[in-house]
Protein backbone atom coordinates (compact mmCIF):
# COMPACT_ATOMS: atom_id res chain seq x y z
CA UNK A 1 0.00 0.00 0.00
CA UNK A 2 1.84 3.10 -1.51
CA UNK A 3 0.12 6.07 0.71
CA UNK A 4 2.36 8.98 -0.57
CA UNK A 5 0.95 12.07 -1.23
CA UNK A 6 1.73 14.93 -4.01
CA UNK A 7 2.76 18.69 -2.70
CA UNK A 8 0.02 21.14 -2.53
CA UNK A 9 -2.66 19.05 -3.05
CA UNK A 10 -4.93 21.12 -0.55
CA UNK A 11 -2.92 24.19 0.56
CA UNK A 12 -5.95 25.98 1.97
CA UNK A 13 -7.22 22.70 4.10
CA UNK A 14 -6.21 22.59 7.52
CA UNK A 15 -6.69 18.99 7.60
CA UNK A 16 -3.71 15.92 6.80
CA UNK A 17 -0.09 16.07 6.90
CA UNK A 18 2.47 17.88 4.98
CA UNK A 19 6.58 17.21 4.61
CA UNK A 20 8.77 19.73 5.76
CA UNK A 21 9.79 20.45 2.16
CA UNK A 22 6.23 21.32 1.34
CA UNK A 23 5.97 23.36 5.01
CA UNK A 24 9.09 25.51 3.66
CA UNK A 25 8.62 26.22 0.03
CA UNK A 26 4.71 27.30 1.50
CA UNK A 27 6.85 29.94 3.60
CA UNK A 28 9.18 30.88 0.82
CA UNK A 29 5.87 32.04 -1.46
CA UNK A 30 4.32 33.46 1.48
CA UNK A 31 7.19 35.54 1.83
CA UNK A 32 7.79 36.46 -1.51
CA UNK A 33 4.07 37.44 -1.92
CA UNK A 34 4.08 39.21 0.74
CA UNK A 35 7.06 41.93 -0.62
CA UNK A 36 5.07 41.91 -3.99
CA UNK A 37 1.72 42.94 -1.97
CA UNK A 38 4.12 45.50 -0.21
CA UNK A 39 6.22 47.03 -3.18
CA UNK A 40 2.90 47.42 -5.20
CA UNK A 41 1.36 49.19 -2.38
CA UNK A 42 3.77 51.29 -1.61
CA UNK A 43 4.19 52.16 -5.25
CA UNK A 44 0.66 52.83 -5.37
CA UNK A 45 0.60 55.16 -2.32
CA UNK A 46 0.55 59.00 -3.37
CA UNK A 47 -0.16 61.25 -0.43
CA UNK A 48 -3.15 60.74 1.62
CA UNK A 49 -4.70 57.62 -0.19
CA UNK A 50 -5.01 54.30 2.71
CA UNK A 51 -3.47 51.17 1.36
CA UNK A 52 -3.52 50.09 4.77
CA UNK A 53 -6.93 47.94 3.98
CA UNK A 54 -6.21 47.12 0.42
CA UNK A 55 -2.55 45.49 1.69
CA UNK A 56 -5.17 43.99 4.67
CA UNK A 57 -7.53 42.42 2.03
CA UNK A 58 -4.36 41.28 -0.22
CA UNK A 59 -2.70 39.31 2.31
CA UNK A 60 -5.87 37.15 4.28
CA UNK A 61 -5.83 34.18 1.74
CA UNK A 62 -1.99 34.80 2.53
CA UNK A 63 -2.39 34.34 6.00
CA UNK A 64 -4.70 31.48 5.85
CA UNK A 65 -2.50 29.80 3.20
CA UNK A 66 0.25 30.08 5.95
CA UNK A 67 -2.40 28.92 8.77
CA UNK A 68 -3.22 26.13 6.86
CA UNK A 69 -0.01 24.62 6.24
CA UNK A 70 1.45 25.41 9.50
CA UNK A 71 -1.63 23.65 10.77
CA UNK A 72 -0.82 20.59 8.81
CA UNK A 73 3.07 20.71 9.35
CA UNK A 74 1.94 20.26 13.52
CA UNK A 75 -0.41 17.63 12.86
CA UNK A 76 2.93 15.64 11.07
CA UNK A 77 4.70 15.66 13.95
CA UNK A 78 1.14 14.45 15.87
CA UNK A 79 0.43 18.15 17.81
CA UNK A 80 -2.76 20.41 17.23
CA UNK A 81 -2.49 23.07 15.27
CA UNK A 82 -2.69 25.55 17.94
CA UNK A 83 1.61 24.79 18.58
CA UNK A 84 2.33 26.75 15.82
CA UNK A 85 1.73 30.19 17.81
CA UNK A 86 3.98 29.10 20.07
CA UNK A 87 6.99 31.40 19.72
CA UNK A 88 10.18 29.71 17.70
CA UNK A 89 7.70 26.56 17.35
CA UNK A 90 7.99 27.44 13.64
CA UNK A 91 11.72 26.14 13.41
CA UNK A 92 11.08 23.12 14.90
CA UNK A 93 8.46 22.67 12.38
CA UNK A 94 10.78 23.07 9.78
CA UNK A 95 13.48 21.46 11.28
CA UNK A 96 11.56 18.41 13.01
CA UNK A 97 11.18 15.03 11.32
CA UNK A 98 7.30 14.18 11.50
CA UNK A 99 5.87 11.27 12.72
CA UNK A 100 6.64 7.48 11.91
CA UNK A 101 3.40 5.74 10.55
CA UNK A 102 0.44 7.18 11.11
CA UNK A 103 -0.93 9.41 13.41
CA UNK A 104 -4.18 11.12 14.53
CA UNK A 105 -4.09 13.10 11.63
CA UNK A 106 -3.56 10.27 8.68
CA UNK A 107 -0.78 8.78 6.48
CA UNK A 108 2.78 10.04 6.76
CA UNK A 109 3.01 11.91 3.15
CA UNK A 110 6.27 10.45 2.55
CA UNK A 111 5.08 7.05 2.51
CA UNK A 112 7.15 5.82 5.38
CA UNK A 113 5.57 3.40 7.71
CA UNK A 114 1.75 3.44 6.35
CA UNK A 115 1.40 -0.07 5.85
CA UNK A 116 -1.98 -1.56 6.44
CA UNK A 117 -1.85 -3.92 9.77
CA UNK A 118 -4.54 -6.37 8.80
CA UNK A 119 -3.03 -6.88 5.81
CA UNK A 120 0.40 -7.56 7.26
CA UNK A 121 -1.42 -10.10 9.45
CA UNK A 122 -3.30 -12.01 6.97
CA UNK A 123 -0.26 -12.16 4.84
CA UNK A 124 1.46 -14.31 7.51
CA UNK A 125 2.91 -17.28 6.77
CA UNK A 126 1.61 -17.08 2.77
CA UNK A 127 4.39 -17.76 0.19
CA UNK A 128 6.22 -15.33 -1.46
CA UNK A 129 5.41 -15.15 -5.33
């Protein structure tokens, strides 16, 4: 039973498991759409005009895009998503292997230890082919 899964198959879901590589390339876009929403902003700012709630509106699916996978970078290493607001929690996130197996929170996406149980069982003492 091959359980892998592809990168940014739901990046707005809180729910599942993501890699760490997915975890940081979702920061790396954050970031860099975050200094385009910025730059074009400040571009766009001529005196007395508010940007302040245009950069606001520009950057929520940001923020939940970032939510979303942090959310799903905690449940790999079996925590709620609530430990990412911990302070610094974020490296370990990136840093930190996840889980063996799986957890609460489904398959490991790299495939590593999601074999089926009841199938291992009934395959006991069958012959090899």
């Amino acid at each position: 039973m091959d359980q892998k899964q592809r990168m940014f198959q739901n990046p707005f879901s809180i729910r599942g498991r993501i890699r760490r590589l997915e975890y940081g390339i979702s920061y790396l876009i954050y970031m860099a759409y975050y200094m385009i929403v910025g730059l074009v902003t400040s571009f766009m700012q001529n005196g007395d005009s508010p940007l302040a709630l245009l950069f606001f509106i520009l950057m929520l699916p940001a923020f939940w895009f970032m939510i979303a996978q942090g959310t799903k970078r905690c449940h790999d290493r079996d925590n709620s998503g609530w430990y990412q607001i911990i302070p610094f929690y974020g490296l370990v996130m990136l840093f930190g292997d996840g889980d063996y197996g799986e957890n609460d929170y489904g398959y490991n996406p790299k495939g590593l230890g999601n074999e089926d149980i009841d199938e291992m069982i009934n395959e006991i003492g069958t012959p090899e082919q």
